[in-house]
N, C-alpha and C. Protein backbone atom coordinates (compact mmCIF):
# COMPACT_ATOMS: atom_id res chain seq x y z
N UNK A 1 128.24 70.22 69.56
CA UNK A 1 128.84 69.69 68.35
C UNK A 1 128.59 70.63 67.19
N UNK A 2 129.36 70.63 66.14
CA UNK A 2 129.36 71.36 65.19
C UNK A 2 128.65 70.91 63.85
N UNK A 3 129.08 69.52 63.50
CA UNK A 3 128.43 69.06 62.68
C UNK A 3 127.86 67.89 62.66
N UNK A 4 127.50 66.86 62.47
CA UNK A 4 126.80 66.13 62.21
C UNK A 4 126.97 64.71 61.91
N UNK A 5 128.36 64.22 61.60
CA UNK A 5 128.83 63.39 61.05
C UNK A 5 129.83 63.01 61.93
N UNK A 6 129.27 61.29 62.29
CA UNK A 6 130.29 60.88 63.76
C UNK A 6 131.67 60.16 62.98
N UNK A 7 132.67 59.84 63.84
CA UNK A 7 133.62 58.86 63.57
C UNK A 7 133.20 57.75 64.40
N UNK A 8 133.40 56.47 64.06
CA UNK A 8 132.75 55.62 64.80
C UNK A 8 133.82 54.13 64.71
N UNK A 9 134.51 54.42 66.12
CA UNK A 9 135.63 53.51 65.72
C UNK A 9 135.57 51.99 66.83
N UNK A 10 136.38 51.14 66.44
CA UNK A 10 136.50 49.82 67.33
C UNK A 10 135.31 49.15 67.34
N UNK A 11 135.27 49.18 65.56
CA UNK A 11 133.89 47.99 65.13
C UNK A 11 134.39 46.99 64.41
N UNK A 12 133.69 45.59 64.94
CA UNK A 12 133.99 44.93 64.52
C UNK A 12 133.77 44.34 63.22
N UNK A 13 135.56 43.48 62.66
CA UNK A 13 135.58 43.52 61.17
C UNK A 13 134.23 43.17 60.40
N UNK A 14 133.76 42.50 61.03
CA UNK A 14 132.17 41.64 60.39
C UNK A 14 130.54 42.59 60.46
N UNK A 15 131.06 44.42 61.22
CA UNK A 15 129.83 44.43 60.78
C UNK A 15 129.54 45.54 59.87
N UNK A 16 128.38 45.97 59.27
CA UNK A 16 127.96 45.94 58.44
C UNK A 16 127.18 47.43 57.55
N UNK A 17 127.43 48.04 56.86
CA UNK A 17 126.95 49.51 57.10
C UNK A 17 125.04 49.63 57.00
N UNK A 18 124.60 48.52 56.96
CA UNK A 18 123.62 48.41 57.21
C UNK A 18 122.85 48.27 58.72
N UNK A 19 124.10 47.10 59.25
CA UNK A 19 124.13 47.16 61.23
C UNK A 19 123.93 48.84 61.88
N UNK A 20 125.28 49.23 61.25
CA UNK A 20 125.35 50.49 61.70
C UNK A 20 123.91 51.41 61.60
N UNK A 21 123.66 51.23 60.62
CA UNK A 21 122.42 52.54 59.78
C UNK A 21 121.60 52.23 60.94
N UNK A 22 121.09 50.80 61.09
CA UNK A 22 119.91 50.60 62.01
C UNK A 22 120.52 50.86 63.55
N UNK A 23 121.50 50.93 63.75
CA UNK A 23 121.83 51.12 65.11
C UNK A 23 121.43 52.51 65.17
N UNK A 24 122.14 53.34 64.61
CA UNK A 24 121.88 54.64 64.82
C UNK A 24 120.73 55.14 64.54
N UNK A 25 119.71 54.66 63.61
CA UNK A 25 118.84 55.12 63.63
C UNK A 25 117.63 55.38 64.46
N UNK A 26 118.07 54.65 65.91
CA UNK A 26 116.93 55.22 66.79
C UNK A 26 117.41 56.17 67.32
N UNK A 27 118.58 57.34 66.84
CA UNK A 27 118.37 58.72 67.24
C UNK A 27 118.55 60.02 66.53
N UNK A 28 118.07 59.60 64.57
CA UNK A 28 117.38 60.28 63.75
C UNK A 28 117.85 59.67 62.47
N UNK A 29 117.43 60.74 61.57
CA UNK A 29 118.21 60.40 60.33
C UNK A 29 119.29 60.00 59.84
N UNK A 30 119.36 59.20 59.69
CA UNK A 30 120.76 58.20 59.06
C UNK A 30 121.22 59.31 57.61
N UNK A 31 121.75 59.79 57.56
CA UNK A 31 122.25 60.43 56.05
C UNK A 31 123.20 59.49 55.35
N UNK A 32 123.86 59.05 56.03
CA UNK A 32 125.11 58.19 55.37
C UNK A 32 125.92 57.06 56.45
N UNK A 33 126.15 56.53 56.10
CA UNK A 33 127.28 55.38 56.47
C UNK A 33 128.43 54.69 55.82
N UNK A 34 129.40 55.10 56.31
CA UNK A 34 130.66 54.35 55.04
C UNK A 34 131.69 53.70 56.22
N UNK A 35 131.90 52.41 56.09
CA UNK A 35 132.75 51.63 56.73
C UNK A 35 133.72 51.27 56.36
N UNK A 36 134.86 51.30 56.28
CA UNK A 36 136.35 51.47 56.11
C UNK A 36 136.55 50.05 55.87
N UNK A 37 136.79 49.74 54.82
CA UNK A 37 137.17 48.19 54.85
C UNK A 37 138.34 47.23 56.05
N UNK A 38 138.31 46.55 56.44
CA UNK A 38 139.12 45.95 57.40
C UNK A 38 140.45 46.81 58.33
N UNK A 39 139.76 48.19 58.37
CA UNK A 39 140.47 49.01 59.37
C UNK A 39 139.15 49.01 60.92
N UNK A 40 138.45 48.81 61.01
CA UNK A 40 137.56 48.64 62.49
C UNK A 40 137.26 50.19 62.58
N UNK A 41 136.93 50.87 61.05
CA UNK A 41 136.45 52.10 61.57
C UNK A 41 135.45 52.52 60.53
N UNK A 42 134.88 53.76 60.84
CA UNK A 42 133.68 54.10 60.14
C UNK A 42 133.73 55.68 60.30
N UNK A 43 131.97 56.05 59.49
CA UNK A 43 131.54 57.26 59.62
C UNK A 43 130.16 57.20 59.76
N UNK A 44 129.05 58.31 60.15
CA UNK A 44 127.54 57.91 60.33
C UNK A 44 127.58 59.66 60.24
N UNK A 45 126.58 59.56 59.54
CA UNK A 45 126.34 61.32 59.08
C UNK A 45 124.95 61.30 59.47
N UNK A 46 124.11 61.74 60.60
CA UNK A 46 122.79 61.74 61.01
C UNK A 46 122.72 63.49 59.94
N UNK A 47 120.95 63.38 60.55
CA UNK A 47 120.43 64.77 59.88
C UNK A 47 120.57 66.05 60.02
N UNK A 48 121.15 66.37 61.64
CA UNK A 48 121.37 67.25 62.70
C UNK A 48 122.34 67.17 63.74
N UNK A 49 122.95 68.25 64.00
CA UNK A 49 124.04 68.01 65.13
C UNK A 49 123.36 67.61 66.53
N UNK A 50 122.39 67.94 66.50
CA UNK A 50 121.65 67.50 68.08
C UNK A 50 121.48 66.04 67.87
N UNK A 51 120.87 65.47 66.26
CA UNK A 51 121.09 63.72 66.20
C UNK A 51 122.39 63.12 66.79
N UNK A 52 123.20 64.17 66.22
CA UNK A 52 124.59 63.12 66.30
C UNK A 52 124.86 63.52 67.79
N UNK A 53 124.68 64.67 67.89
CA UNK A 53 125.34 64.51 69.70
C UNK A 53 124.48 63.71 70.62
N UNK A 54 123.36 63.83 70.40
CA UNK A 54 122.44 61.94 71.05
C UNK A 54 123.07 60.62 70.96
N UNK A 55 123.34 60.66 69.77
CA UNK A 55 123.92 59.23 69.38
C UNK A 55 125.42 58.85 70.00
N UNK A 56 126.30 60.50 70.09
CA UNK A 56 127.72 60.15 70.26
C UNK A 56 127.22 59.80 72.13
N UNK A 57 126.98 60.74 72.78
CA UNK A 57 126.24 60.27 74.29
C UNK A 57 125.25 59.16 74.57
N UNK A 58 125.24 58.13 73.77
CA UNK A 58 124.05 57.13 74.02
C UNK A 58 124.80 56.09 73.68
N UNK A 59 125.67 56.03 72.54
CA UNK A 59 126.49 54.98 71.99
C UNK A 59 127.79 55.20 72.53
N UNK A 60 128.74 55.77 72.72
CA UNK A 60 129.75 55.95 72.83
C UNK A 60 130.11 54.70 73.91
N UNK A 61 131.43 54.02 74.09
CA UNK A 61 131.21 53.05 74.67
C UNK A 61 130.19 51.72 75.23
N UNK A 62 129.28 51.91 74.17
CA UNK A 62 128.35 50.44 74.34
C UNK A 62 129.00 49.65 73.37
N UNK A 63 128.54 48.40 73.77
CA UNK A 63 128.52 47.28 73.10
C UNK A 63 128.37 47.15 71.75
N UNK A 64 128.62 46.90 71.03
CA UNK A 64 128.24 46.06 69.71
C UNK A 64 129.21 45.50 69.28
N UNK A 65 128.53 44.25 68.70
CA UNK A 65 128.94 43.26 68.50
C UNK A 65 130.32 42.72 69.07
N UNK A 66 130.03 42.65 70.55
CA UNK A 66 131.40 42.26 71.05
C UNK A 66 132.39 43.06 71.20
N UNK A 67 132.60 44.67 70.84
CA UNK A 67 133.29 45.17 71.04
C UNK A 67 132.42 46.89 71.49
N UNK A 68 133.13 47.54 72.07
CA UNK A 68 132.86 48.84 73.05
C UNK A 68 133.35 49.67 72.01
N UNK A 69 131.85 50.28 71.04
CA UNK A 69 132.38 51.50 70.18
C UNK A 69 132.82 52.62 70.80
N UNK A 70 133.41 53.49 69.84
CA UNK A 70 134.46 55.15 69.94
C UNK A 70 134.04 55.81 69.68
N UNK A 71 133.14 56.33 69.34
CA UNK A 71 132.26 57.23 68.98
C UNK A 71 133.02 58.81 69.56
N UNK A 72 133.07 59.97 68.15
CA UNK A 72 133.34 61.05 68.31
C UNK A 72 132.96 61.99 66.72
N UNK A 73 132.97 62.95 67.02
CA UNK A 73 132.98 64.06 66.28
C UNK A 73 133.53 63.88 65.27
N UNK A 74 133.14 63.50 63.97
CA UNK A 74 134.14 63.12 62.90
C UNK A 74 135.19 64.83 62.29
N UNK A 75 136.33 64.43 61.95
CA UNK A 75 136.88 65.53 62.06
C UNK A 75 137.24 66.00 60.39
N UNK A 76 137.28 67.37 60.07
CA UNK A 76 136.88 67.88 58.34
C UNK A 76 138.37 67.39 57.75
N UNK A 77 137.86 66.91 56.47
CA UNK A 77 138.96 66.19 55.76
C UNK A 77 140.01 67.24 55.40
N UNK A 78 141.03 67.00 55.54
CA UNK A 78 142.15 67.86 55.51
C UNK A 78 142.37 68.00 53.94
């Protein structure tokens, strides 16, 4: 991975960028979290690309809250 900052999609409307922070944070620094209002998508900016590529391989298709996150490589704003 290149950078650091996941896309984190097919979450459900109810949760929370606080849910998120603590989810991810058992695989480093949380830098940021911003959740897209009632689109089922997000962002999670860990400390390191080795954080985020843990997290995108550990989370990617699990569970939460009822739905099977998307987890990928967030991509540079155009």
């Amino acid at each position: 991975m290149q950078g650091s900052k996941l896309y984190v999609g097919n979450l459900n409307y109810d949760a929370t960028e606080d849910q998120l922070k603590e989810l991810f944070a058992e695989f480093g620094t949380v830098q940021s979290v911003v959740i897209i209002p009632r689109k089922g998508f997000g962002f999670v900016e860990l400390s390191s690309p080795e954080e985020a590529e843990k997290a995108k391989n550990e989370l990617n298709e699990k569970d939460f809250q009822g739905r099977p996150l998307r987890i990928d490589e967030a991509k540079p704003k155009r």
